[in-house]
PDB file of N, CA and C in Angstrom:
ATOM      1  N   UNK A   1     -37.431  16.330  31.314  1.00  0.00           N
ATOM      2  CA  UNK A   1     -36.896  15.749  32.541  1.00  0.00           C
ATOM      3  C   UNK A   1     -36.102  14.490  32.200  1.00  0.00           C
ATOM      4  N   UNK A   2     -35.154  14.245  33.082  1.00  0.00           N
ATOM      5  CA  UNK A   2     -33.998  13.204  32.616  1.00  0.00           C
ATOM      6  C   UNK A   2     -34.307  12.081  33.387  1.00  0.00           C
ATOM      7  N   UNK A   3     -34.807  11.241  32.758  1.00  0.00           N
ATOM      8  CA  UNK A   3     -34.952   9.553  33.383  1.00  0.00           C
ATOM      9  C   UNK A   3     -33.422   8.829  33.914  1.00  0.00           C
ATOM     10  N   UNK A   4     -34.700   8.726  35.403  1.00  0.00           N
ATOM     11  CA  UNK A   4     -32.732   8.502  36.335  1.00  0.00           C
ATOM     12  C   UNK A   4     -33.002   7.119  36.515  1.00  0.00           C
ATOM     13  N   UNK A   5     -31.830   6.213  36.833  1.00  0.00           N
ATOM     14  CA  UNK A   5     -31.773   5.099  37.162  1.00  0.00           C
ATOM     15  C   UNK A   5     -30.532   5.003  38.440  1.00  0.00           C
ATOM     16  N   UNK A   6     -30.875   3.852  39.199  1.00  0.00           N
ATOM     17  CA  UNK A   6     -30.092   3.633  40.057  1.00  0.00           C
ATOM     18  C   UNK A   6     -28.192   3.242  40.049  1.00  0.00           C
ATOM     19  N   UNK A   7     -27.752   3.733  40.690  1.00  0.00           N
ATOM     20  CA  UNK A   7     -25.998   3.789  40.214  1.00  0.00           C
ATOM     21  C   UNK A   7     -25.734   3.017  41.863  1.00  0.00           C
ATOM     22  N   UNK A   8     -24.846   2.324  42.152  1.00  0.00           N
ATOM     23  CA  UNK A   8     -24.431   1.929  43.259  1.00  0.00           C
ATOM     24  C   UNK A   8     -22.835   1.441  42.710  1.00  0.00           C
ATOM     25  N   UNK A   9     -22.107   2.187  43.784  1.00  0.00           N
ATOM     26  CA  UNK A   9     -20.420   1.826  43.685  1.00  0.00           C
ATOM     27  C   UNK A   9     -20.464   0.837  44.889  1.00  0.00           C
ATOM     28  N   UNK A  10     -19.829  -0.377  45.150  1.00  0.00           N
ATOM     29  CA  UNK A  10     -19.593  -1.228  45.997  1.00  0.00           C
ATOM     30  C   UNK A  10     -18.249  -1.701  46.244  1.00  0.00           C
ATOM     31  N   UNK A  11     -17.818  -1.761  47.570  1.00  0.00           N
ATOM     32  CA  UNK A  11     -16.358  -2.151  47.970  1.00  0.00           C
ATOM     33  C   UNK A  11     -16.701  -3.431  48.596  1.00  0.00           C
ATOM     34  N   UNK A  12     -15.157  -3.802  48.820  1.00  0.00           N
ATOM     35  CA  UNK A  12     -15.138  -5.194  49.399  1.00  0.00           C
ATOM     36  C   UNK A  12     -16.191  -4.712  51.096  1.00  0.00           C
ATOM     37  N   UNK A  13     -15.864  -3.971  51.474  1.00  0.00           N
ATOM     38  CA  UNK A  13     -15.686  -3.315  53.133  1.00  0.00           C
ATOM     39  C   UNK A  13     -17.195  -2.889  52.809  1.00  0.00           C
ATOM     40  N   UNK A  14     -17.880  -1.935  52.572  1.00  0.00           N
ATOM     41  CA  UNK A  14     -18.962  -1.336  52.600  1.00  0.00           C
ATOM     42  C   UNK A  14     -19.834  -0.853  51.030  1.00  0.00           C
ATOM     43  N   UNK A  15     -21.054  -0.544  51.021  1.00  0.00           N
ATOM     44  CA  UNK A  15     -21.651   0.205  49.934  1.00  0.00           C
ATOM     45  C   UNK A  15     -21.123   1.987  49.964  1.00  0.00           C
ATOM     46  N   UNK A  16     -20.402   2.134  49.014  1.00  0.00           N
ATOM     47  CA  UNK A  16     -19.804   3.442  49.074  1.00  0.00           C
ATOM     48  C   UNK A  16     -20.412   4.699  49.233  1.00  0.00           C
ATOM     49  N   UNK A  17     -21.728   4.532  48.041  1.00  0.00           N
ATOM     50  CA  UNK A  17     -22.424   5.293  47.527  1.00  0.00           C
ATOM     51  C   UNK A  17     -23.380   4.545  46.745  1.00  0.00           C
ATOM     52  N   UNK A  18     -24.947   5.539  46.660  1.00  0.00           N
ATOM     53  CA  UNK A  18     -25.857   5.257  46.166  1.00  0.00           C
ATOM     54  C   UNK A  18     -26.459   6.386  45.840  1.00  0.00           C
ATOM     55  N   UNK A  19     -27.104   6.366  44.551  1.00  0.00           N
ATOM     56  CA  UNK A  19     -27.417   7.453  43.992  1.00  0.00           C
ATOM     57  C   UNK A  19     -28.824   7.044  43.105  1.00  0.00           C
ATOM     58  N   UNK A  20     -29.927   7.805  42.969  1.00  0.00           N
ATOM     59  CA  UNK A  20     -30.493   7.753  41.175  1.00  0.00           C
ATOM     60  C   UNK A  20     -29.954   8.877  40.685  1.00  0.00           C
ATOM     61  N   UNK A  21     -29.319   8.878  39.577  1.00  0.00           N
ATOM     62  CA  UNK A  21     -28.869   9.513  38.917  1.00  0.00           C
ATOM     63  C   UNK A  21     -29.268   9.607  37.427  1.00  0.00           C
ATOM     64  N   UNK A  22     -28.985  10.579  36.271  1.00  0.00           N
ATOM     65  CA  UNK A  22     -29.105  10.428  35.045  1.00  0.00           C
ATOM     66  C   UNK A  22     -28.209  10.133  33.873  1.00  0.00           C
ATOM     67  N   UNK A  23     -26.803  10.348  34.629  1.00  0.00           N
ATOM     68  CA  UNK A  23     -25.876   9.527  33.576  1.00  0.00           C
ATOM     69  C   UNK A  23     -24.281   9.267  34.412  1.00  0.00           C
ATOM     70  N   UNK A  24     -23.476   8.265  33.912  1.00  0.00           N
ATOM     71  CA  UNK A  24     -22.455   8.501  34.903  1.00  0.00           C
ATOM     72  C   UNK A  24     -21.407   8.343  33.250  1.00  0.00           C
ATOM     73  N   UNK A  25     -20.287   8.494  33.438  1.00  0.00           N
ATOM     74  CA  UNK A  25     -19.109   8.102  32.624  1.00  0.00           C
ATOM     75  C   UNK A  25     -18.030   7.594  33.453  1.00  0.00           C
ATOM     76  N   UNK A  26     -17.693   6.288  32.795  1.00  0.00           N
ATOM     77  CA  UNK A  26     -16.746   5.948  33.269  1.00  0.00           C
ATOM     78  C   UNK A  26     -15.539   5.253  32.610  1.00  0.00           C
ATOM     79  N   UNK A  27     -14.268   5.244  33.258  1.00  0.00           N
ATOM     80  CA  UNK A  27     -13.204   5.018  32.582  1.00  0.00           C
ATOM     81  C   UNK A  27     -13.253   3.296  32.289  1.00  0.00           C
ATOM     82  N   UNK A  28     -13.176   2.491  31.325  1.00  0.00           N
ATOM     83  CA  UNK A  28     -13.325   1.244  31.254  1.00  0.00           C
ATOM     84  C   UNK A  28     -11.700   1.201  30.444  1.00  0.00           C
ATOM     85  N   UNK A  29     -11.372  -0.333  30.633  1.00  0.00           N
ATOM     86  CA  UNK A  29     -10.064  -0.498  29.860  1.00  0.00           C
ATOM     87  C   UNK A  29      -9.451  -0.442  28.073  1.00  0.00           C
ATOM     88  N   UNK A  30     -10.968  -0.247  27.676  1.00  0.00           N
ATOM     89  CA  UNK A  30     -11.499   0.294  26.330  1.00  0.00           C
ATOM     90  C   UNK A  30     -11.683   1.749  26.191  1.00  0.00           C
ATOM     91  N   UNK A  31     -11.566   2.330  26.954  1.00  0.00           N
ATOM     92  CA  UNK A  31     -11.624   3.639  26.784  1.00  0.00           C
ATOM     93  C   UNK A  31     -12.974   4.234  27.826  1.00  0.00           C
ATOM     94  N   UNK A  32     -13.143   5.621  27.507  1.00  0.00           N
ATOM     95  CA  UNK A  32     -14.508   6.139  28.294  1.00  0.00           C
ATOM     96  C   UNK A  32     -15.947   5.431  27.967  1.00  0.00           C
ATOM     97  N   UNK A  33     -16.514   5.268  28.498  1.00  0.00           N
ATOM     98  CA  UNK A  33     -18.098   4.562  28.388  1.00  0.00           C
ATOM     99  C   UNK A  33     -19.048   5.717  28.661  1.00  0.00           C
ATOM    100  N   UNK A  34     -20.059   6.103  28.165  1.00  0.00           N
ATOM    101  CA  UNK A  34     -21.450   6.696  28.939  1.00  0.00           C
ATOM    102  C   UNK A  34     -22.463   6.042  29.503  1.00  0.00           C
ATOM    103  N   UNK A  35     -23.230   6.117  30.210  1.00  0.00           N
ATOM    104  CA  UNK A  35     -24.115   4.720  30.521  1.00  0.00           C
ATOM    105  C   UNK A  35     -25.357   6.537  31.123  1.00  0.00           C
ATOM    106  N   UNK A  36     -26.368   6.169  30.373  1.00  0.00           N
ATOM    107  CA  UNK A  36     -28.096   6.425  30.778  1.00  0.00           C
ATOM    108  C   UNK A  36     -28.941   5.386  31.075  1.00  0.00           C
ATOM    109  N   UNK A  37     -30.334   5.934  31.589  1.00  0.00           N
ATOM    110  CA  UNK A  37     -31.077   5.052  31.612  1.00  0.00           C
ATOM    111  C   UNK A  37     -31.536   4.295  30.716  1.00  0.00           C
ATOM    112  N   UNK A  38     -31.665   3.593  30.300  1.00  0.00           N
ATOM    113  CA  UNK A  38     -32.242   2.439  29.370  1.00  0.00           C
ATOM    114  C   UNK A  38     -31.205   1.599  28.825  1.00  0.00           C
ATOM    115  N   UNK A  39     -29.762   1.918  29.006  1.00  0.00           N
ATOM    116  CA  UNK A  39     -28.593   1.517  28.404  1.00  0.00           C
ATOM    117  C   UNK A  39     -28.744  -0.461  28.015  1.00  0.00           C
ATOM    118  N   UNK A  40     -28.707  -1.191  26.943  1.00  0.00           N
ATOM    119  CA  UNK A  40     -28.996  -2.515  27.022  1.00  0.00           C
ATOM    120  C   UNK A  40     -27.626  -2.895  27.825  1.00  0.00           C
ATOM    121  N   UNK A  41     -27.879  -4.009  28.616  1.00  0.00           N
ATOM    122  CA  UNK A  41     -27.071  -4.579  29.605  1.00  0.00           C
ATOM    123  C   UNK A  41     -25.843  -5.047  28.876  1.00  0.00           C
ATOM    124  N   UNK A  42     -24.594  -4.554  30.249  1.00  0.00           N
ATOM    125  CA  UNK A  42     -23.568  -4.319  29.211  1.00  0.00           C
ATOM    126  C   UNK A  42     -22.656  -4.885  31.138  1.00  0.00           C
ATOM    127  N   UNK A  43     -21.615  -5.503  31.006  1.00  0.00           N
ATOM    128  CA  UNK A  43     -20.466  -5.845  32.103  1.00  0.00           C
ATOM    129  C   UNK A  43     -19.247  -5.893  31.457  1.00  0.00           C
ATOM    130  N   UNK A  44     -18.665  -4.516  32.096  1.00  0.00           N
ATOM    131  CA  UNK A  44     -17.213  -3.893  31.227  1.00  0.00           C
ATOM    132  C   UNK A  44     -16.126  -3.926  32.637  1.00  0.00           C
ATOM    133  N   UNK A  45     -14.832  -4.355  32.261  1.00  0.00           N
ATOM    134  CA  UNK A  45     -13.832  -4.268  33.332  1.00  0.00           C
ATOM    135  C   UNK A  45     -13.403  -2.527  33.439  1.00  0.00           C
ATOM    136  N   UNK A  46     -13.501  -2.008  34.517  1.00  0.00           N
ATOM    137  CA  UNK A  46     -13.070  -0.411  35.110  1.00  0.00           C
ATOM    138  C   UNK A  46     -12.240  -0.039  35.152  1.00  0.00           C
ATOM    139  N   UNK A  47     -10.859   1.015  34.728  1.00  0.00           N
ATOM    140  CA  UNK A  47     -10.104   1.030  34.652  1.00  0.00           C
ATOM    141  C   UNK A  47      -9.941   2.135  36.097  1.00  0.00           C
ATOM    142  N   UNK A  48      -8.291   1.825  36.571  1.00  0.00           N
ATOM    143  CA  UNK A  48      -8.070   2.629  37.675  1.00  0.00           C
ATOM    144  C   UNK A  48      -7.996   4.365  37.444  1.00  0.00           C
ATOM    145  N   UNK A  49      -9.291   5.395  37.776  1.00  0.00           N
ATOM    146  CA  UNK A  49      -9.246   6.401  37.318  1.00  0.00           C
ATOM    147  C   UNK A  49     -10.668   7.195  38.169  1.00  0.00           C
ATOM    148  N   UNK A  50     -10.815   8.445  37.481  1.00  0.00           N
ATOM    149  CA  UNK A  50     -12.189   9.049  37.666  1.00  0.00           C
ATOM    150  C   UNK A  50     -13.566   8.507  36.976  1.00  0.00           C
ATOM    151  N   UNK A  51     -14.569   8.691  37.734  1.00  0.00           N
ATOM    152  CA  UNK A  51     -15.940   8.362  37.398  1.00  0.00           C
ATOM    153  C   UNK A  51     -16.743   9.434  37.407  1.00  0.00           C
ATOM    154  N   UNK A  52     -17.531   9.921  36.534  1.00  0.00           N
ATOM    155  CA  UNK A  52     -18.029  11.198  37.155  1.00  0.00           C
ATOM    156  C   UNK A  52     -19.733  10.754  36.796  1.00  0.00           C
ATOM    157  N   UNK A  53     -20.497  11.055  37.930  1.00  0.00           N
ATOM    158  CA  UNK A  53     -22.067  10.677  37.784  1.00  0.00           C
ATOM    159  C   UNK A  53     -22.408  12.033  37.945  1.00  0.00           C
ATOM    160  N   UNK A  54     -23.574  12.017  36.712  1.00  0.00           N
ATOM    161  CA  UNK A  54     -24.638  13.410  37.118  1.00  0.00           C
ATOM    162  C   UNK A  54     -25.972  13.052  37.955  1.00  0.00           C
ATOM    163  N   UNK A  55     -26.235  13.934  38.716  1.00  0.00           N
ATOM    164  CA  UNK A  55     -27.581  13.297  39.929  1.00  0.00           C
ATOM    165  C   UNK A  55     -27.878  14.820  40.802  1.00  0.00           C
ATOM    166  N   UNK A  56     -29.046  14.833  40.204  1.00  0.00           N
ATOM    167  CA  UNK A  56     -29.519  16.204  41.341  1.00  0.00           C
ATOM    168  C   UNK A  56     -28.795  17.595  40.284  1.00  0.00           C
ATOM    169  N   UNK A  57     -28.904  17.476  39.324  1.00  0.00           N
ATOM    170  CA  UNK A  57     -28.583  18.556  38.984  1.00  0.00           C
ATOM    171  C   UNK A  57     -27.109  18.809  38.742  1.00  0.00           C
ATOM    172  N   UNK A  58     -26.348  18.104  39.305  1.00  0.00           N
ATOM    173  CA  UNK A  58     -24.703  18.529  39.481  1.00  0.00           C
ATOM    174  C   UNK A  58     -23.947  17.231  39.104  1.00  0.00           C
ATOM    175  N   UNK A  59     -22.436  17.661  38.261  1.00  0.00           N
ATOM    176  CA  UNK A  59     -21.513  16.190  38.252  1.00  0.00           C
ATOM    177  C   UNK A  59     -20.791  15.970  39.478  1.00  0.00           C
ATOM    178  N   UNK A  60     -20.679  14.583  39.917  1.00  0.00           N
ATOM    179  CA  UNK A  60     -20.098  14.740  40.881  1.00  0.00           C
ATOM    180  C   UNK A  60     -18.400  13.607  40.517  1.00  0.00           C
ATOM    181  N   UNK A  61     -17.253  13.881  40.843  1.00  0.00           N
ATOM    182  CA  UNK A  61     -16.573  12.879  40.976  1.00  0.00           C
ATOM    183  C   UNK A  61     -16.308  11.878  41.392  1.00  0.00           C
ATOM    184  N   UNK A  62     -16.086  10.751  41.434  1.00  0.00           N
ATOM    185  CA  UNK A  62     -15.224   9.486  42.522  1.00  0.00           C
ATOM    186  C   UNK A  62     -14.456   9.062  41.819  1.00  0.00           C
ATOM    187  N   UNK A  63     -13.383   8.869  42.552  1.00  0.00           N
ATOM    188  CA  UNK A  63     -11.963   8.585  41.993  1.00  0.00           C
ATOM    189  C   UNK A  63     -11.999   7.036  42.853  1.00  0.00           C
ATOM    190  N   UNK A  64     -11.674   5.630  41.905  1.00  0.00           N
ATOM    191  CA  UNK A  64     -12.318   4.199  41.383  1.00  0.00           C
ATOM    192  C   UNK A  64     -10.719   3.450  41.033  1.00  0.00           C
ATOM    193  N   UNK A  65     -10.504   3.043  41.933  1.00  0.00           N
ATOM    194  CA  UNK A  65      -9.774   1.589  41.488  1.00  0.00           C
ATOM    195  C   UNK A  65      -9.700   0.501  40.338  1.00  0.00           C
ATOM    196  N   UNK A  66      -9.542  -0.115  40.004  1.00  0.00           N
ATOM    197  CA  UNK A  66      -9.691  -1.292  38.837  1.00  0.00           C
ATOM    198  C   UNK A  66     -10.760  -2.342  39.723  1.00  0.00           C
ATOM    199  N   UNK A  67     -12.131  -2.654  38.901  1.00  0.00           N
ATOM    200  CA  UNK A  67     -12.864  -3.197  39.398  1.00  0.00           C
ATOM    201  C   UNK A  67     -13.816  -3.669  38.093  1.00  0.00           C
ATOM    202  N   UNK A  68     -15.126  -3.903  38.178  1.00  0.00           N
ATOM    203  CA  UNK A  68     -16.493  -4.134  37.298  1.00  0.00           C
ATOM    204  C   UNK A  68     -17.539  -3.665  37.582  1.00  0.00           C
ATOM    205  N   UNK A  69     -18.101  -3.519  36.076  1.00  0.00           N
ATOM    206  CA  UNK A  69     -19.622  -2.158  36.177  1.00  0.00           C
ATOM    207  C   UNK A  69     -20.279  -3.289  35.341  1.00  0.00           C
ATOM    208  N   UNK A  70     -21.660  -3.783  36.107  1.00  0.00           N
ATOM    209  CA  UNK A  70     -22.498  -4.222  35.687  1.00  0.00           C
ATOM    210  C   UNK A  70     -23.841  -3.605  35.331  1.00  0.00           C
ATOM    211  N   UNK A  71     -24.020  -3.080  33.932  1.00  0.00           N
ATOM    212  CA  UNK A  71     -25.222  -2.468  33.842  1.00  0.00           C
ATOM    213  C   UNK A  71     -26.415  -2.841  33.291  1.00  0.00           C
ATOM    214  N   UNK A  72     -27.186  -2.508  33.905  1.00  0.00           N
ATOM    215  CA  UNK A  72     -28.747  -2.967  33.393  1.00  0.00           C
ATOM    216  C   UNK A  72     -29.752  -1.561  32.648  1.00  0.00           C
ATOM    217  N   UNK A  73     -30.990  -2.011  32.539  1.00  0.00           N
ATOM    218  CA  UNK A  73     -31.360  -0.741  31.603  1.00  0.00           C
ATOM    219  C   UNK A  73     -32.314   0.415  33.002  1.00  0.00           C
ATOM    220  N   UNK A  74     -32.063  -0.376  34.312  1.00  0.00           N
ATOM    221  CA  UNK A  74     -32.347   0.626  35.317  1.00  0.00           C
ATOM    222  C   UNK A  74     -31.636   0.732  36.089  1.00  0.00           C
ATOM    223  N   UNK A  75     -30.474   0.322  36.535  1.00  0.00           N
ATOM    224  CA  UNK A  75     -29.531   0.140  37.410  1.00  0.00           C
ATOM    225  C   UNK A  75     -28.121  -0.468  37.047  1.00  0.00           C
ATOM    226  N   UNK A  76     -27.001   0.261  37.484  1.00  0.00           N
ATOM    227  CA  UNK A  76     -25.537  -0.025  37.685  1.00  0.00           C
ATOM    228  C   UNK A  76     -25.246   0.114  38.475  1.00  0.00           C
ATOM    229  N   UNK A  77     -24.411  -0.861  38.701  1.00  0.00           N
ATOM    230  CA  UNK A  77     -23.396  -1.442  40.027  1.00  0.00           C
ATOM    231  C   UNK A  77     -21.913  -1.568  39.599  1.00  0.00           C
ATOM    232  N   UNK A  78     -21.329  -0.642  39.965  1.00  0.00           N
ATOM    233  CA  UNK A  78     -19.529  -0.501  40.511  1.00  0.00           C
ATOM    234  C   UNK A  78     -19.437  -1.456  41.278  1.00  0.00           C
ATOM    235  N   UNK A  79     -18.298  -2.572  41.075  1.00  0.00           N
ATOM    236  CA  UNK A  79     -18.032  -3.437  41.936  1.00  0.00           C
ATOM    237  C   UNK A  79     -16.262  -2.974  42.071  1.00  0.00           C
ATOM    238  N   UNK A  80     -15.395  -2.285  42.759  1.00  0.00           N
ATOM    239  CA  UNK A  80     -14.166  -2.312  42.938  1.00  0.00           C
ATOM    240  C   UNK A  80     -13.580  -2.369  44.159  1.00  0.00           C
ATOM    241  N   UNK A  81     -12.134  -2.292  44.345  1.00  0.00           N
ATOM    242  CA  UNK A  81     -11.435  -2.545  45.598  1.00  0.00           C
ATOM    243  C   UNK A  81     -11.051  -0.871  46.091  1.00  0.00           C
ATOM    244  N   UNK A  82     -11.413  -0.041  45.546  1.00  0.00           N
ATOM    245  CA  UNK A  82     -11.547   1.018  46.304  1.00  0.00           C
ATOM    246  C   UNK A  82     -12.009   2.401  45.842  1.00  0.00           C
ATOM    247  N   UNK A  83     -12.578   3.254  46.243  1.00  0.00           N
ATOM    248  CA  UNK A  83     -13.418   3.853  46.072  1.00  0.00           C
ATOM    249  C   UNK A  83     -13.119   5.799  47.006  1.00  0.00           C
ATOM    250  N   UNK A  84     -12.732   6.665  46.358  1.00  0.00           N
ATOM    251  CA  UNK A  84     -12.565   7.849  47.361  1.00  0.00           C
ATOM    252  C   UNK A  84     -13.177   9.005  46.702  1.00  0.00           C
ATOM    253  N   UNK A  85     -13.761   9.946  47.266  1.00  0.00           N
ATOM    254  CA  UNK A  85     -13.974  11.351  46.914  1.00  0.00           C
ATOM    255  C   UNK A  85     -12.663  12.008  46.613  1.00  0.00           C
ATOM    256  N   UNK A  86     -12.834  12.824  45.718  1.00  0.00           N
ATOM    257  CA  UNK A  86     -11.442  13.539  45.391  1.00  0.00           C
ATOM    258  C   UNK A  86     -10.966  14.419  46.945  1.00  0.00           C
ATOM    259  N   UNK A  87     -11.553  15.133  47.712  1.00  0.00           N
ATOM    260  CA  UNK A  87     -11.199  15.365  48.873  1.00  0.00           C
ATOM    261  C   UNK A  87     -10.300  14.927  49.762  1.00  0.00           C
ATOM    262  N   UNK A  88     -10.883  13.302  49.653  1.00  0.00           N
ATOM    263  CA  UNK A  88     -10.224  12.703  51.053  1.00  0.00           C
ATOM    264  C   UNK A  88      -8.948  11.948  50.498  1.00  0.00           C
ATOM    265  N   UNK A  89      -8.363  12.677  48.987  1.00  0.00           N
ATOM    266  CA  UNK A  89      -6.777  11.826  48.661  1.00  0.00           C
ATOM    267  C   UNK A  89      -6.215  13.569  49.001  1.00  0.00           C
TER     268      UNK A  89
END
């Protein structure tokens, strides 16, 4: 079983999404990142692109603005200026 930790994307306007999840990847200005649970605490600038978190069994997308991912070894927080499901572009 996959040890999940908490993921939260945050906008200026509202909390986007919240998830426990077991891993997310995301685009940083260094290139792709992986982040699991236990990851040692790490605050990387986000590059404008896709994010994809696994949670419940399935990957899911969000397509992420230029923003900051603050991670801890139980929880990450997306901090950007905007935030959409691939759907609603």
């Amino acid at each position: 079983m996959e040890k999940k930790f908490k993921i939260d994307i945050l906008t200026p306007t509202e909390k986007f999404f919240s998830v426990e999840g077991g891993m997310i990847v995301a685009r940083t200005c260094n290139g792709e990142i992986g982040i699991m649970s236990g990851h040692l605490p790490l605050v990387a600038a986000i590059a404008t692109g896709p994010m994809k978190i696994f949670a419940d069994g399935e990957w899911l997308t969000v397509l992420l603005s230029e923003g900051f991912m603050m991670v801890n070894r139980d929880r990450t927080v997306v901090l950007v200026d905007d935030a959409k499901w691939p759907q609603e572009i």
